[in-house]
C-alpha atoms as a PDB file:
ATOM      1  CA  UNK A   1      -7.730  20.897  -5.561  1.00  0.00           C
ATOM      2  CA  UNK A   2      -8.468  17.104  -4.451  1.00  0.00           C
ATOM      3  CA  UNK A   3     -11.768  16.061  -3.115  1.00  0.00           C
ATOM      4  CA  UNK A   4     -11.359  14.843   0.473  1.00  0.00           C
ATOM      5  CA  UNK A   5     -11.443  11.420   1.099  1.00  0.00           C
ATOM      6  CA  UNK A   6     -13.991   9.578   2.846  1.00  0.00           C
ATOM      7  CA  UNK A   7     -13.284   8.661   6.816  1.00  0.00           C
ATOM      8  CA  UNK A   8     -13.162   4.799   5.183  1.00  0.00           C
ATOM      9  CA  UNK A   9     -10.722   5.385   2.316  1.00  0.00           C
ATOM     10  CA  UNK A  10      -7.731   4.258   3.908  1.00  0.00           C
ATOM     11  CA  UNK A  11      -9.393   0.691   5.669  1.00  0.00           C
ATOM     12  CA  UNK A  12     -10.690   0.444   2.205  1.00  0.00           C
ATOM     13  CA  UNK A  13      -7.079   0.833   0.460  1.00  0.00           C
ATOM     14  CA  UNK A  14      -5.659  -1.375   2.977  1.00  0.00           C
ATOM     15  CA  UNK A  15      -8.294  -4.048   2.325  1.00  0.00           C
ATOM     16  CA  UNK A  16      -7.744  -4.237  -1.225  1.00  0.00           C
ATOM     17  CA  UNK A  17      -3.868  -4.436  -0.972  1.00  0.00           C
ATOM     18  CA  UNK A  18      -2.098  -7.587  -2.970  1.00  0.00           C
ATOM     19  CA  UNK A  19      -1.085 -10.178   0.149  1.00  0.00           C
ATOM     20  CA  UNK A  20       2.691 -10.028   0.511  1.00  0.00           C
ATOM     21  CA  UNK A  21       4.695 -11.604  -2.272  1.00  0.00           C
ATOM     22  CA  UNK A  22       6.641 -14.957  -1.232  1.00  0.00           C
ATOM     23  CA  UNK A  23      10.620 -14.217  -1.644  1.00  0.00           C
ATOM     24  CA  UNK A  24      10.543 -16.833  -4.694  1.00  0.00           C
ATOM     25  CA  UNK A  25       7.896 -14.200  -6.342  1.00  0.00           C
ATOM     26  CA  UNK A  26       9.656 -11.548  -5.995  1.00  0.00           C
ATOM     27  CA  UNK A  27      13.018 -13.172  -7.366  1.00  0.00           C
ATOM     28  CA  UNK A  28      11.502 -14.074 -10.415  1.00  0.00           C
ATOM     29  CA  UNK A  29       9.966 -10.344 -10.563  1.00  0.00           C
ATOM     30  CA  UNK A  30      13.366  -9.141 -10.461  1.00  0.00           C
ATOM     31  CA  UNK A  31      14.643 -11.332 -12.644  1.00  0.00           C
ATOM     32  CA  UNK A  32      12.009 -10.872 -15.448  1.00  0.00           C
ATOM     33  CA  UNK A  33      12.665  -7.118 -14.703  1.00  0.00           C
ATOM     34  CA  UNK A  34      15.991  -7.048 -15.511  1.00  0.00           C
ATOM     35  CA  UNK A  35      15.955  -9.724 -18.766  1.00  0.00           C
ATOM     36  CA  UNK A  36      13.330  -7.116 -19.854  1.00  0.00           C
ATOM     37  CA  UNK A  37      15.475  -4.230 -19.233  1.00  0.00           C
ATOM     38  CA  UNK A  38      18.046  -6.419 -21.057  1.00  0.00           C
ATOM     39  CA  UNK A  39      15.950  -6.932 -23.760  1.00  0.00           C
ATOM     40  CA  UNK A  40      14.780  -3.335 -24.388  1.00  0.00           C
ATOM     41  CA  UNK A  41      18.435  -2.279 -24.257  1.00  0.00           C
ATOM     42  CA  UNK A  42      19.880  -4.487 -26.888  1.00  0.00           C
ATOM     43  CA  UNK A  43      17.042  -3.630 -28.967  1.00  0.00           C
ATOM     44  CA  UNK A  44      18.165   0.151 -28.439  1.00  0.00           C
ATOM     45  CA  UNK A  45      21.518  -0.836 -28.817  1.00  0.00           C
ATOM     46  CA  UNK A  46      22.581   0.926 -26.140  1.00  0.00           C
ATOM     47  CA  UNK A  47      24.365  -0.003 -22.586  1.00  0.00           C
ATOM     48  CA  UNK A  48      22.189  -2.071 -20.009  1.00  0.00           C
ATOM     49  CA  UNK A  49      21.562   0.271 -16.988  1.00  0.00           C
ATOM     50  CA  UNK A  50      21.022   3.349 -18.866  1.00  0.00           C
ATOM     51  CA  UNK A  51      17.655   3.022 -19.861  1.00  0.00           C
ATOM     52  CA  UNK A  52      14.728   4.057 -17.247  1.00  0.00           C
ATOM     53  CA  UNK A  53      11.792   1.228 -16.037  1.00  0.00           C
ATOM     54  CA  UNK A  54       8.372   1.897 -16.054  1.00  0.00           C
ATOM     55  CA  UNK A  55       7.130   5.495 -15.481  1.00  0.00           C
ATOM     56  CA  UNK A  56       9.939   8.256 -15.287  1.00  0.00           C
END
């Protein structure tokens, strides 16, 4: 089993969270996303949409 976490571990997770991305950030996330996705699927010559992102 997991070893319990300490009283603190959650103020400490919080406190090391990234500060909210600005909606320009996160349209140019998405965007690289899916030219990646893109990308990967030509390469695989294969339809766009069918292959997975990041960890399945």
């Amino acid at each position: 089993m997991y070893a319990a976490t300490p009283r603190d571990g959650a103020l400490r997770a919080v406190g090391s969270r990234a500060p909210a991305a600005t909606p320009r950030a996160r349209l140019r996330a998405a965007l690289l996303r899916q030219w990646r996705e893109a990308q990967r699927c030509a390469a695989m010559n294969v339809p766009t949409g069918t292959v997975k992102r990041g960890r399945a």
